[in-house]
Protein backbone atom coordinates (compact mmCIF):
# COMPACT_ATOMS: atom_id res chain seq x y z
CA UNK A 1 313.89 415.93 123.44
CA UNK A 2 311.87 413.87 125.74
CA UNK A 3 310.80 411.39 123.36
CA UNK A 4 314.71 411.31 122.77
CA UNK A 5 315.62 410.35 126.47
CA UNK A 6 312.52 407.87 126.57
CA UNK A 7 315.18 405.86 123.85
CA UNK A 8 318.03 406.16 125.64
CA UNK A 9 318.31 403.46 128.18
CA UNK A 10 317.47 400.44 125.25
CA UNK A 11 320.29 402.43 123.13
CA UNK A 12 322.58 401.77 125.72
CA UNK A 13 322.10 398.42 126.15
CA UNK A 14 322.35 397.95 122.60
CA UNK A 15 326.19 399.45 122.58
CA UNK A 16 327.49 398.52 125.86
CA UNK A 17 329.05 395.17 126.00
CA UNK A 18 327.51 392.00 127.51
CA UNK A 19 327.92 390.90 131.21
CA UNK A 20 330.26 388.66 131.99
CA UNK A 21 327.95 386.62 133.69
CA UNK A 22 325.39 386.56 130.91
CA UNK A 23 324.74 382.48 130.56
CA UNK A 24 325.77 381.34 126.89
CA UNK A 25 323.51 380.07 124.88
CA UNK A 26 323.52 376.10 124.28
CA UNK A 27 325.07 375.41 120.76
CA UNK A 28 326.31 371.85 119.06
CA UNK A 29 324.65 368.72 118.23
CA UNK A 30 321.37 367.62 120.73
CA UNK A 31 318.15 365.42 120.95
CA UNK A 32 315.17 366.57 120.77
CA UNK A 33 312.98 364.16 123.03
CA UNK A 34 309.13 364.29 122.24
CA UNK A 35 306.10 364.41 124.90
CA UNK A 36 305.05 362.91 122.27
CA UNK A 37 304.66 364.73 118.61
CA UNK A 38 303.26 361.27 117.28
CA UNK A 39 301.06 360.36 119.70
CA UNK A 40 299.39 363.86 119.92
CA UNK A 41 298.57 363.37 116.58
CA UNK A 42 297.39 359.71 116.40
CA UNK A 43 294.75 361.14 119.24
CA UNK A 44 293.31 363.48 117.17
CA UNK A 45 290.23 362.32 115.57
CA UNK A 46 290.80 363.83 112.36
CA UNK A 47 294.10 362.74 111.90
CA UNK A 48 293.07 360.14 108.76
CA UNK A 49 292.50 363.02 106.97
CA UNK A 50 295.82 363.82 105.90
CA UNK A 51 297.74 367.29 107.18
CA UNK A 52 296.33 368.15 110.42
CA UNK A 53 297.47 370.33 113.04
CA UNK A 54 297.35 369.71 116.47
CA UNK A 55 298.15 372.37 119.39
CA UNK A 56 299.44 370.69 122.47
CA UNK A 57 299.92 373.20 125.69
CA UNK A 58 304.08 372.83 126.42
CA UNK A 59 305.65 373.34 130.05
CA UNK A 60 308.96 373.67 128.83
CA UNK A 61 311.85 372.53 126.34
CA UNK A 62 314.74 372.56 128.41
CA UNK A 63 318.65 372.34 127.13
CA UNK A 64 320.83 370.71 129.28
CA UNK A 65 324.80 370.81 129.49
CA UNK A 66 326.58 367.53 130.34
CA UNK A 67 326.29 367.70 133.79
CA UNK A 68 322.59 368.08 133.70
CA UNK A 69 322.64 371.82 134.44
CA UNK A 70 319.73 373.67 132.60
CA UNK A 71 320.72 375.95 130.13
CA UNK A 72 318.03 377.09 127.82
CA UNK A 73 314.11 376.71 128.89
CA UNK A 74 311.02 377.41 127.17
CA UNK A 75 307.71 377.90 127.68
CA UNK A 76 304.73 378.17 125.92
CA UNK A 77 302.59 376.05 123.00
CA UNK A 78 303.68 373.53 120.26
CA UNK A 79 301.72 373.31 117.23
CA UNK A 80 302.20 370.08 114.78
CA UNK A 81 301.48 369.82 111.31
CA UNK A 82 300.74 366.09 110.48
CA UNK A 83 302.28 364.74 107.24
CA UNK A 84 304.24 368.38 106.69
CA UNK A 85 306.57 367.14 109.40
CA UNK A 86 306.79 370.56 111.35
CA UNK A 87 306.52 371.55 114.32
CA UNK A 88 306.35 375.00 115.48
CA UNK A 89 305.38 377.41 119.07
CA UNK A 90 305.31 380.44 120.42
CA UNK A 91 306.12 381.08 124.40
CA UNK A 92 309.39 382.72 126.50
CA UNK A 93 312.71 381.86 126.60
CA UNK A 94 314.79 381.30 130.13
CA UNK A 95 318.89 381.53 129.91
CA UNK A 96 320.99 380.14 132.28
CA UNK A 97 319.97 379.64 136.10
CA UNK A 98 319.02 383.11 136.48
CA UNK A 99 315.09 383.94 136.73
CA UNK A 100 315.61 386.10 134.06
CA UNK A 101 313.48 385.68 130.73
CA UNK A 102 313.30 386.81 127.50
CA UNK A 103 310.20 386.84 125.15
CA UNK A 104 311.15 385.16 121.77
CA UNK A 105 308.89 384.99 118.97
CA UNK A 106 308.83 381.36 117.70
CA UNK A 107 311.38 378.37 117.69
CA UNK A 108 310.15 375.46 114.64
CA UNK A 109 311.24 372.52 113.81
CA UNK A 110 311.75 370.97 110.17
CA UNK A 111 312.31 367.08 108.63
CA UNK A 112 315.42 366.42 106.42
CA UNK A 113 315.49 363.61 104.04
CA UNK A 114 312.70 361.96 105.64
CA UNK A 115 314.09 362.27 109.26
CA UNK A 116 312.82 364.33 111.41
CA UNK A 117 316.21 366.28 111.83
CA UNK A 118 315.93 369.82 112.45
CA UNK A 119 318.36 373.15 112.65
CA UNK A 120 316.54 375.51 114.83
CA UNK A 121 316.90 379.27 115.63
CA UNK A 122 314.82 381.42 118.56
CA UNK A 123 314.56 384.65 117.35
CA UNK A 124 314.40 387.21 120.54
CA UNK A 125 312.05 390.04 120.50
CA UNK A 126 314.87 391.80 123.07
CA UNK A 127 316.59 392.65 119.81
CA UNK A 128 319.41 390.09 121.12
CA UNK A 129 320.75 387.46 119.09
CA UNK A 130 319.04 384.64 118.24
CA UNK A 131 320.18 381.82 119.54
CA UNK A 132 321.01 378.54 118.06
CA UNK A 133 320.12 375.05 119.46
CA UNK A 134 322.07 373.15 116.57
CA UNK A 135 320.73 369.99 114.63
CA UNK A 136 317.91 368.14 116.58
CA UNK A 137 316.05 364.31 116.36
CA UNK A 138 312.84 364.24 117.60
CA UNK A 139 312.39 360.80 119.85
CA UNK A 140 309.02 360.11 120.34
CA UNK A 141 307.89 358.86 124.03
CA UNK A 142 304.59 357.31 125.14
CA UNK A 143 303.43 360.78 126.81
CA UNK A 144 300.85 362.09 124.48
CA UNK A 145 300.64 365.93 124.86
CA UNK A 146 302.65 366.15 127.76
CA UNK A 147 300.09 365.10 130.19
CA UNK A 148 301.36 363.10 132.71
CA UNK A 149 301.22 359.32 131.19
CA UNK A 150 304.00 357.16 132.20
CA UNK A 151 306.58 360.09 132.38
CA UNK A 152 304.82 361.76 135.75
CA UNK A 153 303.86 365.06 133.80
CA UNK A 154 307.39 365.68 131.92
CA UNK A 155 306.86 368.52 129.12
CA UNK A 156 306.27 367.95 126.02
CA UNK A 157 310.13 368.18 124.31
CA UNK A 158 313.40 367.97 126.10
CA UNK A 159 316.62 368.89 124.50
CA UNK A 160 319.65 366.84 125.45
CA UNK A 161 323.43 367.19 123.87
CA UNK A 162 324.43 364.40 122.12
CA UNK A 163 328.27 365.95 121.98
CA UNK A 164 329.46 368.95 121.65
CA UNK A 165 330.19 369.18 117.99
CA UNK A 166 329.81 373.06 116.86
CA UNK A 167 327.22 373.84 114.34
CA UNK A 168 326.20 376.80 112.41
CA UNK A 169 322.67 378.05 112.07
């Protein structure tokens, strides 16, 4: 009975509808703007050797709305695979203004007919929905790693809406 009640409060929140308040996730067409994915890789010394990862530390991907309110943050590591054209990391995920976060497992990134054009998905580990950032274009930028450079220590991806065309995941 007591290992019953221990269940009871995530149950709960599992059946009880969403706040009203509860940010909504970003969803339509955006950029993905890298901190840099190419560069990271052209600085690793074994990068003539064909597929190579590279782990860069990441501050954050943020989504922004039009009005350059932040939606969606993460926060945590990028991994690149050189030559597969993926890009993949692991970290938390921040909705809305509020401090709240949620832990997610992975968000990855994929190429499309040579493009680097990706539909991405963050699965939550909350149990929540994942949520779905659309169709991204990596850009790359002259920040290798996200260190600082010439962009005063930005992160390593941004994600900016192009328009707000609705896509499915």
């Amino acid at each position: 009975m007591i290992y019953l009640l221990a269940f009871l409060p995530s149950i709960a929140g599992s059946i009880l509808p969403r706040s009203e308040t509860d940010p909504t996730p970003a969803q339509g067409i955006f950029k993905l703007r890298s901190k840099s994915l190419d560069q990271c890789l052209s600085n690793d010394p074994n990068s003539a050797s064909g597929l190579v990862m590279t782990e860069c530390n990441q501050s954050a991907t943020r989504t922004l709305d039009q009005g350059g309110s932040e939606l969606i943050a993460l926060e945590g590591s990028t991994r690149v695979i050189e030559g597969a054209s993926h890009v993949e990391g692991s970290g938390t995920v921040k909705l809305g203004e509020a401090d709240e976060e949620r832990p997610q497992q992975r968000w990855s990134y994929d190429s499309k007919d040579g493009r680097i054009v990706f539909a991405t998905t963050i699965g939550m580990l909350d149990g929540s929905p994942p949520l779905c950032l659309g169709a991204h274009e990596v850009i790359p930028s002259l920040d290798p790693c996200g260190t600082g450079g010439d962009t005063g220590g930005s992160p390593i991806m941004q994600v900016w809406p192009l328009e707000s065309v609705q896509t499915e995941c």
